[in-house]
N, C-alpha and C. Protein backbone atom coordinates (compact mmCIF):
# COMPACT_ATOMS: atom_id res chain seq x y z
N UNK A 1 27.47 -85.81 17.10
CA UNK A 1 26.73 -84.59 17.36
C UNK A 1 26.02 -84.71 18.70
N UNK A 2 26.11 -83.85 19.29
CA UNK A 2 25.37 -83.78 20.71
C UNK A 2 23.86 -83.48 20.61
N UNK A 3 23.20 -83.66 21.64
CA UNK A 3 22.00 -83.30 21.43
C UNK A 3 21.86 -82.03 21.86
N UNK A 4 20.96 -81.64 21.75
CA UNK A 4 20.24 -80.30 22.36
C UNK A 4 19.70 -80.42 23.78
N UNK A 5 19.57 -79.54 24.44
CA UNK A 5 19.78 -80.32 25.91
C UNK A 5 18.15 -79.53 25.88
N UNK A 6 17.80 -79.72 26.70
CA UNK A 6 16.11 -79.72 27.32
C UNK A 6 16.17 -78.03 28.08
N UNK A 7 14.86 -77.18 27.85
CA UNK A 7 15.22 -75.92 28.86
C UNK A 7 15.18 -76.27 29.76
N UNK A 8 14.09 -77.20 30.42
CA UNK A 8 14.08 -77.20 31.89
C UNK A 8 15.27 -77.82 32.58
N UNK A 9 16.11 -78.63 31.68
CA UNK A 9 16.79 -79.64 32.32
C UNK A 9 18.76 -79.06 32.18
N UNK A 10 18.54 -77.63 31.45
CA UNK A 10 19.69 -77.24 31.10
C UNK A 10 20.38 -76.08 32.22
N UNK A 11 21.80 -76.18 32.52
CA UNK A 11 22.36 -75.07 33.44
C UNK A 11 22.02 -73.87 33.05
N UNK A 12 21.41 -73.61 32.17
CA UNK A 12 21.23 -72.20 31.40
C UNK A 12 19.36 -71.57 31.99
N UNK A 13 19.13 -72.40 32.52
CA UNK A 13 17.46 -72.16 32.81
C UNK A 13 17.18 -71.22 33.20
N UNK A 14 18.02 -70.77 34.26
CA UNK A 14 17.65 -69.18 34.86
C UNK A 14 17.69 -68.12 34.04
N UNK A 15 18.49 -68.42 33.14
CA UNK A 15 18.78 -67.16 32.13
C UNK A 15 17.92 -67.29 30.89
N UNK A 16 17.16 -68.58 31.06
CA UNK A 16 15.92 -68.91 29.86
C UNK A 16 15.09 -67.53 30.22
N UNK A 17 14.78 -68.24 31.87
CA UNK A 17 13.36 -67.63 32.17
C UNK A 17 13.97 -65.77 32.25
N UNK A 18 15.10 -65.25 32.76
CA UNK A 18 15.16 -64.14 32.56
C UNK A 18 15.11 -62.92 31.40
N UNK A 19 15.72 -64.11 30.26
CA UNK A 19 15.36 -63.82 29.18
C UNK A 19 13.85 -63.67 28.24
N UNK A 20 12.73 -64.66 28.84
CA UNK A 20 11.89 -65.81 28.13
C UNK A 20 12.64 -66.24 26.60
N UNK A 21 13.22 -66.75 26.70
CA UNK A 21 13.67 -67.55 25.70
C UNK A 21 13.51 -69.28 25.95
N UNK A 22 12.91 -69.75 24.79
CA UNK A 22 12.81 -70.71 24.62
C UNK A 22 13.87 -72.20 24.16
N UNK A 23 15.35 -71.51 23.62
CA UNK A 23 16.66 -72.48 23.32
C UNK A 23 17.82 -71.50 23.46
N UNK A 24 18.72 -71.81 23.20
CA UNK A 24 19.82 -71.53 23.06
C UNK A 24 20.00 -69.97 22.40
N UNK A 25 19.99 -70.57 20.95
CA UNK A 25 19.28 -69.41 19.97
C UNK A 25 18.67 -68.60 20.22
N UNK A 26 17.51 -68.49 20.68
CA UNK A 26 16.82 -67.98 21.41
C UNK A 26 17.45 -66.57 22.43
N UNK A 27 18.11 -67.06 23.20
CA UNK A 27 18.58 -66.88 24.15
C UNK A 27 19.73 -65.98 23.92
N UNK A 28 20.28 -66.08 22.96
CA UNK A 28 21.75 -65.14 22.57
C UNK A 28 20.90 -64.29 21.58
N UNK A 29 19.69 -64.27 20.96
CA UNK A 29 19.58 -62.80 20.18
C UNK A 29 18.80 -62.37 21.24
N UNK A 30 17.67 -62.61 22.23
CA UNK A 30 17.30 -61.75 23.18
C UNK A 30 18.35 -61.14 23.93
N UNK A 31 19.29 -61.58 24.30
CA UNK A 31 20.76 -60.88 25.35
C UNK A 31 21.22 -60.05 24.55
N UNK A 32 21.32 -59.94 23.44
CA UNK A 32 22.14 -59.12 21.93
C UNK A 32 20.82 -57.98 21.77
N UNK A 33 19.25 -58.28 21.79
CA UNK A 33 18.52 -56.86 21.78
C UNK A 33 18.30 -56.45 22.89
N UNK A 34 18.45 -57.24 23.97
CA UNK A 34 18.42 -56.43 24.91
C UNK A 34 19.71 -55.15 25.42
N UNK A 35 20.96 -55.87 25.05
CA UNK A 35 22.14 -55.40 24.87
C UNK A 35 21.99 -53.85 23.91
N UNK A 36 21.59 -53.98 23.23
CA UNK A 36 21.67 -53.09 22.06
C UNK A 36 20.46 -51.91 22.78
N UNK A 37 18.99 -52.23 23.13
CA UNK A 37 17.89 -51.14 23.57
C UNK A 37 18.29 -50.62 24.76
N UNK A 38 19.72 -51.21 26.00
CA UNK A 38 19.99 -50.80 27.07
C UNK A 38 21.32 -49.58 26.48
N UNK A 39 21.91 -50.17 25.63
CA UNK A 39 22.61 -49.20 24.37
C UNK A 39 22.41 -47.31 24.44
N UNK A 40 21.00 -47.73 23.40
CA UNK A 40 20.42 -46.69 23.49
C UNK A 40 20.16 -46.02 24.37
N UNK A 41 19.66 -46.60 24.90
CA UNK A 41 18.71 -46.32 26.37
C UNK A 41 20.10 -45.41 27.34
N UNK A 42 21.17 -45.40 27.09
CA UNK A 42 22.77 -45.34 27.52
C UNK A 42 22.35 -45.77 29.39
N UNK A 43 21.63 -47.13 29.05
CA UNK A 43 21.36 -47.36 30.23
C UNK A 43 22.65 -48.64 30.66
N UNK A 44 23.13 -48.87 29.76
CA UNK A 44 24.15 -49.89 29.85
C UNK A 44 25.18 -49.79 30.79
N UNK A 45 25.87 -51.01 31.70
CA UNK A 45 26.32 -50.57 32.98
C UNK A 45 26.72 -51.90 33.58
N UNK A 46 28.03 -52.07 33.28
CA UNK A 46 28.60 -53.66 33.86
C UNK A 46 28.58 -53.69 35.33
N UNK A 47 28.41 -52.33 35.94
CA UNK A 47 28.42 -52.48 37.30
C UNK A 47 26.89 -52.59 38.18
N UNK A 48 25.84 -52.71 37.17
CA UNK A 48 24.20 -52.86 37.57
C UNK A 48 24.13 -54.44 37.91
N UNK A 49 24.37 -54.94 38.84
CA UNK A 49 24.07 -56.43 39.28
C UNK A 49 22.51 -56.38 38.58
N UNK A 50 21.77 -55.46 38.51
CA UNK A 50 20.39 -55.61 38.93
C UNK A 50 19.74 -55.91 37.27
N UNK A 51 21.22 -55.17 35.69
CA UNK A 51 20.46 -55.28 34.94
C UNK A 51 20.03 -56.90 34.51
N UNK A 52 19.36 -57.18 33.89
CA UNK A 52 18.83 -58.82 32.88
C UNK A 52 20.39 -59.48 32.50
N UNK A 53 21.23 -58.46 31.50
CA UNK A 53 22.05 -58.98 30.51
C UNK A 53 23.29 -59.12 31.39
N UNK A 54 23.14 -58.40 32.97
CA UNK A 54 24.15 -58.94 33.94
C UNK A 54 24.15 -60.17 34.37
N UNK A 55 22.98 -60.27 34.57
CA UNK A 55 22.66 -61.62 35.55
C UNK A 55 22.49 -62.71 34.73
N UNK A 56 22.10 -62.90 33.08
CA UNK A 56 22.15 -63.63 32.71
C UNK A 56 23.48 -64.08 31.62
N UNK A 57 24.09 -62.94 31.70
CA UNK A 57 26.24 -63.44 31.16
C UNK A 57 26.56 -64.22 32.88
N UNK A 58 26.04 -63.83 33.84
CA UNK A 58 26.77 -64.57 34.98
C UNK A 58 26.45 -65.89 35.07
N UNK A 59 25.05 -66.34 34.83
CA UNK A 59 24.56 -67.75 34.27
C UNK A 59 25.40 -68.29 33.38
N UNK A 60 25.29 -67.52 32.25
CA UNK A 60 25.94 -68.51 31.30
C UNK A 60 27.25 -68.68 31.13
N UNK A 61 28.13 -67.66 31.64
CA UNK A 61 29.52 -68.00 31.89
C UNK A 61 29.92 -69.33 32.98
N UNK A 62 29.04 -68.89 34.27
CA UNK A 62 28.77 -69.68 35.08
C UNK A 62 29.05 -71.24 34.62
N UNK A 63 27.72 -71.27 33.82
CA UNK A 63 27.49 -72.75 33.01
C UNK A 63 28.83 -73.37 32.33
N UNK A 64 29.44 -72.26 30.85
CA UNK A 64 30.58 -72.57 30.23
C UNK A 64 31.62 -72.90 31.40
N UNK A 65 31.81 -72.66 32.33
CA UNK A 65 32.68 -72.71 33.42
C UNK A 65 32.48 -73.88 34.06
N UNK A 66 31.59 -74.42 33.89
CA UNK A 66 31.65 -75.75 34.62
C UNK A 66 30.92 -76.99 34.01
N UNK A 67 31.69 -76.43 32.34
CA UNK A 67 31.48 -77.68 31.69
C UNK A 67 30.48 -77.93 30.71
N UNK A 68 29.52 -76.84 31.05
CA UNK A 68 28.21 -77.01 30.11
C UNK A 68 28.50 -77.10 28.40
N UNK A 69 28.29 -78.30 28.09
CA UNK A 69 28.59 -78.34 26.56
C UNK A 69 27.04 -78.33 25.52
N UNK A 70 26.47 -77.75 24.51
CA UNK A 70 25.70 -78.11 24.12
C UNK A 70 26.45 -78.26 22.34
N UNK A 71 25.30 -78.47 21.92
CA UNK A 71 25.89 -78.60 20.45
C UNK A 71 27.05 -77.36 19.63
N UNK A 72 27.54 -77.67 19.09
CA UNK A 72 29.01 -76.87 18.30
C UNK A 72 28.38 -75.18 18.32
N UNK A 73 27.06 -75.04 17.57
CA UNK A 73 26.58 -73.65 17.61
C UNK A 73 26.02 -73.21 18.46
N UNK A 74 25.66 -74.08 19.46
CA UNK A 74 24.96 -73.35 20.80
C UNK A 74 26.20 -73.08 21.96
N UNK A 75 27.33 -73.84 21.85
CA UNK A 75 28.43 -73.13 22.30
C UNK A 75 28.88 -72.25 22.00
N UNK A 76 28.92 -72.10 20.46
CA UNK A 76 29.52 -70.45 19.43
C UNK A 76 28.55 -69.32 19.81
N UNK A 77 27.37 -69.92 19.82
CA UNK A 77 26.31 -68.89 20.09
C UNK A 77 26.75 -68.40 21.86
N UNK A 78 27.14 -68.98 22.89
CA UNK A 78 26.91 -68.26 24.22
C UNK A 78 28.61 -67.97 23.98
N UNK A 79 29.09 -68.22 23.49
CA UNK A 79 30.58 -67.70 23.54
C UNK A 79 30.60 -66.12 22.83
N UNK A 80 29.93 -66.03 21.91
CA UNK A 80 29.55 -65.36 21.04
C UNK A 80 28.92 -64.24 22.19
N UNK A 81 28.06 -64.44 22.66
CA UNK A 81 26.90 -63.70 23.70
C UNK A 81 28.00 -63.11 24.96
N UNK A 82 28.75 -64.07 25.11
CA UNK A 82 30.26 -64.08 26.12
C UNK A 82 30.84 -62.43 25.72
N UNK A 83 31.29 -62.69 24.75
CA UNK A 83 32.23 -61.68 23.67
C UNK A 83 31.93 -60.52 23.92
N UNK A 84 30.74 -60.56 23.25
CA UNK A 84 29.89 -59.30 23.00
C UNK A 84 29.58 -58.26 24.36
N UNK A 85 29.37 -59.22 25.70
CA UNK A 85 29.46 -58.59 26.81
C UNK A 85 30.61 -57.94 27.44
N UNK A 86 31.60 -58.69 26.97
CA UNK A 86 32.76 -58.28 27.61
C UNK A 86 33.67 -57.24 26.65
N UNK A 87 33.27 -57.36 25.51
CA UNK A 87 33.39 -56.35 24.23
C UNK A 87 32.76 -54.68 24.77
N UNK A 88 31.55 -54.96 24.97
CA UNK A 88 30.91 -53.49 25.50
C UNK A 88 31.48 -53.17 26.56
N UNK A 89 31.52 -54.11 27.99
CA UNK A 89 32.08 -53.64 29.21
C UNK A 89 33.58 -53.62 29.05
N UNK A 90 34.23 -53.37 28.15
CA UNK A 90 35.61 -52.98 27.93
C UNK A 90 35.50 -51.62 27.78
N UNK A 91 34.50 -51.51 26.63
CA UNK A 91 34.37 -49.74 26.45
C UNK A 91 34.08 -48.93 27.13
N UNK A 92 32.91 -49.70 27.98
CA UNK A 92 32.69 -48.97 29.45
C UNK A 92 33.68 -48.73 30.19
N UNK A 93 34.52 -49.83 30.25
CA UNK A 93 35.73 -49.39 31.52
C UNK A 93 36.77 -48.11 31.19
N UNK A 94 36.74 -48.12 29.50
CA UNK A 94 37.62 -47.03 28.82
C UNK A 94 36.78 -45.96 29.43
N UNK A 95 35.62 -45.83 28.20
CA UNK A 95 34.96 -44.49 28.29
C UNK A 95 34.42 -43.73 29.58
N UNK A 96 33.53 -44.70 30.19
CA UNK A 96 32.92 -44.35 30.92
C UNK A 96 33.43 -44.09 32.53
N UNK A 97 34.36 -45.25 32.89
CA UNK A 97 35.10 -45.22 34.30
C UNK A 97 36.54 -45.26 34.39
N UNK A 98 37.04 -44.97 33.30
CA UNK A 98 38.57 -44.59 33.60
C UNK A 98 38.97 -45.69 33.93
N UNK A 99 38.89 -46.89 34.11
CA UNK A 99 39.13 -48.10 34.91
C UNK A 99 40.21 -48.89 34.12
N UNK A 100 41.45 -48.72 34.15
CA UNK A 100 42.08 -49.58 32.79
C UNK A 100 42.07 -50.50 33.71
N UNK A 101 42.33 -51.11 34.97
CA UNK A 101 42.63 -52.50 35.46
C UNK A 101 41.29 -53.30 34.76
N UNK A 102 40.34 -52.87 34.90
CA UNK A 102 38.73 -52.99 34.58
C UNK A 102 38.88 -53.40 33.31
N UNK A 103 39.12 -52.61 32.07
CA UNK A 103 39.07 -52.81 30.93
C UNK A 103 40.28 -53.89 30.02
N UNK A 104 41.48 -53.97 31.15
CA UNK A 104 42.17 -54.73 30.71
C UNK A 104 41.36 -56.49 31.26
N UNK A 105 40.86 -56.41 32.06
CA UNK A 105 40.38 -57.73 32.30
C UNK A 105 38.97 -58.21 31.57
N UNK A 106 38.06 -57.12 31.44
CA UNK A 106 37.29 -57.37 29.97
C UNK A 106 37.71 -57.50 28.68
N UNK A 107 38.59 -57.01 28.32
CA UNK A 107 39.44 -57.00 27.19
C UNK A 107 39.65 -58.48 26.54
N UNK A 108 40.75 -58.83 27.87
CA UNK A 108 41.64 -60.04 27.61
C UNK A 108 39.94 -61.67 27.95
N UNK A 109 39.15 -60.95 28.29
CA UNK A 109 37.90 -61.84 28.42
C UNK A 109 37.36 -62.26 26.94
N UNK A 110 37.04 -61.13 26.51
CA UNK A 110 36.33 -60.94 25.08
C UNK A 110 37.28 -61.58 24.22
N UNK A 111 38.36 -61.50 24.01
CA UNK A 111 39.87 -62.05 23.28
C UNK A 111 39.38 -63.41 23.15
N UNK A 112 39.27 -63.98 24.67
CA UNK A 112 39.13 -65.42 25.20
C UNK A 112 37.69 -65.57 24.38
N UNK A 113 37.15 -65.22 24.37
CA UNK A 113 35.57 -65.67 24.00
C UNK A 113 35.12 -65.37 22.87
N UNK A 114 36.10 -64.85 21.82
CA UNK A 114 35.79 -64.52 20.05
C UNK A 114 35.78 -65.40 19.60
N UNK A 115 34.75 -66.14 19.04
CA UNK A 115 34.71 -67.31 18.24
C UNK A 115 36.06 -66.63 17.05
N UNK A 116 36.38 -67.45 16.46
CA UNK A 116 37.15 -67.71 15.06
C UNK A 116 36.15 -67.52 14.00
N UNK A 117 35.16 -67.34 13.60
CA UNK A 117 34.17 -66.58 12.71
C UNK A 117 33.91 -65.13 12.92
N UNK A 118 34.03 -64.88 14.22
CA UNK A 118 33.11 -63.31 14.66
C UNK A 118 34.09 -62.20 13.32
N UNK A 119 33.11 -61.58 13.03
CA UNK A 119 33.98 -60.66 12.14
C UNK A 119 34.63 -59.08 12.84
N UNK A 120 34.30 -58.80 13.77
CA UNK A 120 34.69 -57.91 14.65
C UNK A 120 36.51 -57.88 14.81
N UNK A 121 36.60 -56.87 14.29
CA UNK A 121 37.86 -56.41 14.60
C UNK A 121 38.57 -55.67 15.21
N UNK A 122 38.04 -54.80 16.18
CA UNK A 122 37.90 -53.72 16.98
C UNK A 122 38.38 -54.37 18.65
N UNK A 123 38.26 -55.17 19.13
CA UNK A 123 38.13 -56.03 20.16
C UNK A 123 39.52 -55.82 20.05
N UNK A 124 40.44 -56.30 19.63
CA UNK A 124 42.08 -56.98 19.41
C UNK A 124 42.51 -55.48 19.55
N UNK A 125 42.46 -54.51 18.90
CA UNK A 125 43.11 -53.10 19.07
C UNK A 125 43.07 -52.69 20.66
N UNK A 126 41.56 -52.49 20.71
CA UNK A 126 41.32 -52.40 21.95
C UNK A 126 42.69 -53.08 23.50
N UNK A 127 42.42 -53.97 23.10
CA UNK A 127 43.05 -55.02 24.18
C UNK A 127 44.48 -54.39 23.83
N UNK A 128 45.17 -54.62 23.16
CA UNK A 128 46.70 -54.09 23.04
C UNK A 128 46.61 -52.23 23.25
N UNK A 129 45.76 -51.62 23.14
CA UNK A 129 45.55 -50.35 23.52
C UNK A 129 46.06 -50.26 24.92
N UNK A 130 44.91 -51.15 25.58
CA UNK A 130 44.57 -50.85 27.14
C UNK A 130 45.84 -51.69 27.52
N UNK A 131 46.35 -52.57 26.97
CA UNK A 131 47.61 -53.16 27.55
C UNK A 131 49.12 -52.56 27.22
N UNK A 132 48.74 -50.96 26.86
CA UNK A 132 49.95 -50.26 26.36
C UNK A 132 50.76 -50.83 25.23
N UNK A 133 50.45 -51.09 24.35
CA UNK A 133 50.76 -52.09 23.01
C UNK A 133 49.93 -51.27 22.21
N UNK A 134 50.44 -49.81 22.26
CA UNK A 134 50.09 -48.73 21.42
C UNK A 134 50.49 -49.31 19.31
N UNK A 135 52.00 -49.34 19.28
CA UNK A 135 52.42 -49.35 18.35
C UNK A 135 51.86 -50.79 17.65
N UNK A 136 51.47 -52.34 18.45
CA UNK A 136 50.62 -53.61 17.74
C UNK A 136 49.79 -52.65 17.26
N UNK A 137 48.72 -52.14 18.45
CA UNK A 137 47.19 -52.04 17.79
C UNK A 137 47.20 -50.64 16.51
N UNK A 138 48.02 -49.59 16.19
CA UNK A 138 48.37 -49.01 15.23
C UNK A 138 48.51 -49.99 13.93
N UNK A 139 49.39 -50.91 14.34
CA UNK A 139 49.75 -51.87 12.91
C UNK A 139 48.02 -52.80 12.51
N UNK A 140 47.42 -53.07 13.94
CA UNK A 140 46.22 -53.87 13.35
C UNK A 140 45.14 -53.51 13.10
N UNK A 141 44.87 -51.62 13.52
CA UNK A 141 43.84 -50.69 13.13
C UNK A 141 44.05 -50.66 11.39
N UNK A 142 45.79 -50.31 11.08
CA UNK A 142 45.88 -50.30 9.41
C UNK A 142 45.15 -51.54 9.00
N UNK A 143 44.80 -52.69 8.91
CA UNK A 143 44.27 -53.53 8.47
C UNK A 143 43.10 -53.54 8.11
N UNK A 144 42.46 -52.67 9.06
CA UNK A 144 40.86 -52.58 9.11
C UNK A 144 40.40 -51.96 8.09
N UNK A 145 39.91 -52.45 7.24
CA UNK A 145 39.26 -51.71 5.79
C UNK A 145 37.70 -51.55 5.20
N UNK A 146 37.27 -52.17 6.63
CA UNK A 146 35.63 -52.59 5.82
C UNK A 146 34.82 -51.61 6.92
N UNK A 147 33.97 -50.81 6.88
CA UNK A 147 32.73 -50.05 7.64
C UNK A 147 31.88 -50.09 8.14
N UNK A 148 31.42 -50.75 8.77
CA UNK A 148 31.63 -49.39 10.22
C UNK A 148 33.06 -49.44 10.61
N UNK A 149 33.46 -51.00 10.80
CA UNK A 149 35.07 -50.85 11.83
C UNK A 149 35.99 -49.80 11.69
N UNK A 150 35.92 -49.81 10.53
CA UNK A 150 37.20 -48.61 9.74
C UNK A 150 37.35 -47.30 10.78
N UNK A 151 35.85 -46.73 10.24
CA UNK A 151 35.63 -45.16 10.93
C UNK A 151 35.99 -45.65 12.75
N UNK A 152 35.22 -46.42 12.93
CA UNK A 152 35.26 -46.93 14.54
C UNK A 152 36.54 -46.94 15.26
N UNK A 153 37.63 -47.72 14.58
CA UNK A 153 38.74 -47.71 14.43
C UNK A 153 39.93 -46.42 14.39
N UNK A 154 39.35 -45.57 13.84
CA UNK A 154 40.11 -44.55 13.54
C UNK A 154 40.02 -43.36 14.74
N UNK A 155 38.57 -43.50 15.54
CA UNK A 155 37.67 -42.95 16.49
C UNK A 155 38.36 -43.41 17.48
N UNK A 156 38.99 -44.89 17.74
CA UNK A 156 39.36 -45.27 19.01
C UNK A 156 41.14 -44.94 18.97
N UNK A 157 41.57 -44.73 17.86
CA UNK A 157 43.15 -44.35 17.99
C UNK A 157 42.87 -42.72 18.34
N UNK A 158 42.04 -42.05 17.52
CA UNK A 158 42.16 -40.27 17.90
C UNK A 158 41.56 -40.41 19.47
N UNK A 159 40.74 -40.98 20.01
CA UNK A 159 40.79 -40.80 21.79
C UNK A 159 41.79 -41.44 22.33
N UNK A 160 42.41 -42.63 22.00
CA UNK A 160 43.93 -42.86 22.66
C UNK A 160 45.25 -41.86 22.66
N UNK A 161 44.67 -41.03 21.10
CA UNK A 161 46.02 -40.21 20.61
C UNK A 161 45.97 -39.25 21.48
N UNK A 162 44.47 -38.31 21.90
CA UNK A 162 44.43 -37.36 21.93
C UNK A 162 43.32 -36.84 23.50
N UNK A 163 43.76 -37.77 24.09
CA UNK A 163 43.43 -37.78 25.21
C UNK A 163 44.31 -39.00 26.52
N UNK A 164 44.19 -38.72 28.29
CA UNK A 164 44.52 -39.65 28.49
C UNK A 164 43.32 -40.09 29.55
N UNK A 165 43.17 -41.29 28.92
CA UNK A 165 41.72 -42.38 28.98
C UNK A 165 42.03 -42.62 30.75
N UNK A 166 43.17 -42.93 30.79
CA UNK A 166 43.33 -43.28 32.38
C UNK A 166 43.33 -42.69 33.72
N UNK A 167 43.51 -41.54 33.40
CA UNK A 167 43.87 -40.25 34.46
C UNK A 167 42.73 -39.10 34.79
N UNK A 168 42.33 -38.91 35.84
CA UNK A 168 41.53 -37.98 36.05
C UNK A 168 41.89 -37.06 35.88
């Protein structure tokens, strides 16, 4: 078992103090409410260098990128935090900017960064959506049986069906 690495002494520090978070833990549910009140706020925006939850996924990818290992759940946990960013800025690239080059490279990010626990099922459709792999993500939307995903699910095939996401 690894240890727990020290805040001051960890690649993750900048994104402590941007956060104030005190560990790891810490650190992935502040990015997750902050994530969620910028949500609301429909202040959310992968292209804001300037927001918190930008600058501190660039830290911590940063970190995972060059090795930073901490214990088994504090890796699940920023992989997890990983996901979730690149999960939303997928939808952004759909909904909001027409951007499929955009959304295919968040997509196939979030893919990369789903722990094997996350229960999210929505992510995988997505990605074969935006990668024209209409007829996969049809077969792996039928799967989806549990709620919210379900309705969510059904929401993201009627705007693929019935609109085109890519084209001005």
């Amino acid at each position: 078992m690894r240890k727990k690495i020290a805040r001051e002494q960890s690649p993750l520090k900048e994104a402590f103090k941007l956060l104030n978070a005190s560990n790891v833990s810490d650190l992935c549910k502040k990015f997750i409410a902050e994530d969620q009140r910028l949500i609301k706020a429909q202040a959310l925006d992968y292209k804001n260098k300037a927001l918190v939850i930008n600058k501190a996924k660039e830290i911590i990818e940063r970190a995972i990128e060059q090795g930073f290992s901490g214990e088994k759940q504090e890796n699940d946990d920023l992989r997890d935090v990983l996901w979730f960013w690149y999960h939303h800025a997928t939808g952004y690239a759909i909904w909001r900017y027409r951007d499929k080059t955009k959304a295919r490279e968040f997509s196939k990010k979030a893919l990369n960064y789903q722990v094997a626990d996350n229960p999210n099922k929505i992510t995988r459709p997505l990605y074969l959506l935006v990668h024209d792999r209409k007829t996969e993500a049809e077969d792996w939307l039928k799967t989806i049986s549990e709620e919210p995903e379900k309705t969510a699910s059904q929401g993201i095939m009627t705007e693929f069906n019935t609109r085109n996401l890519f084209k001005s």
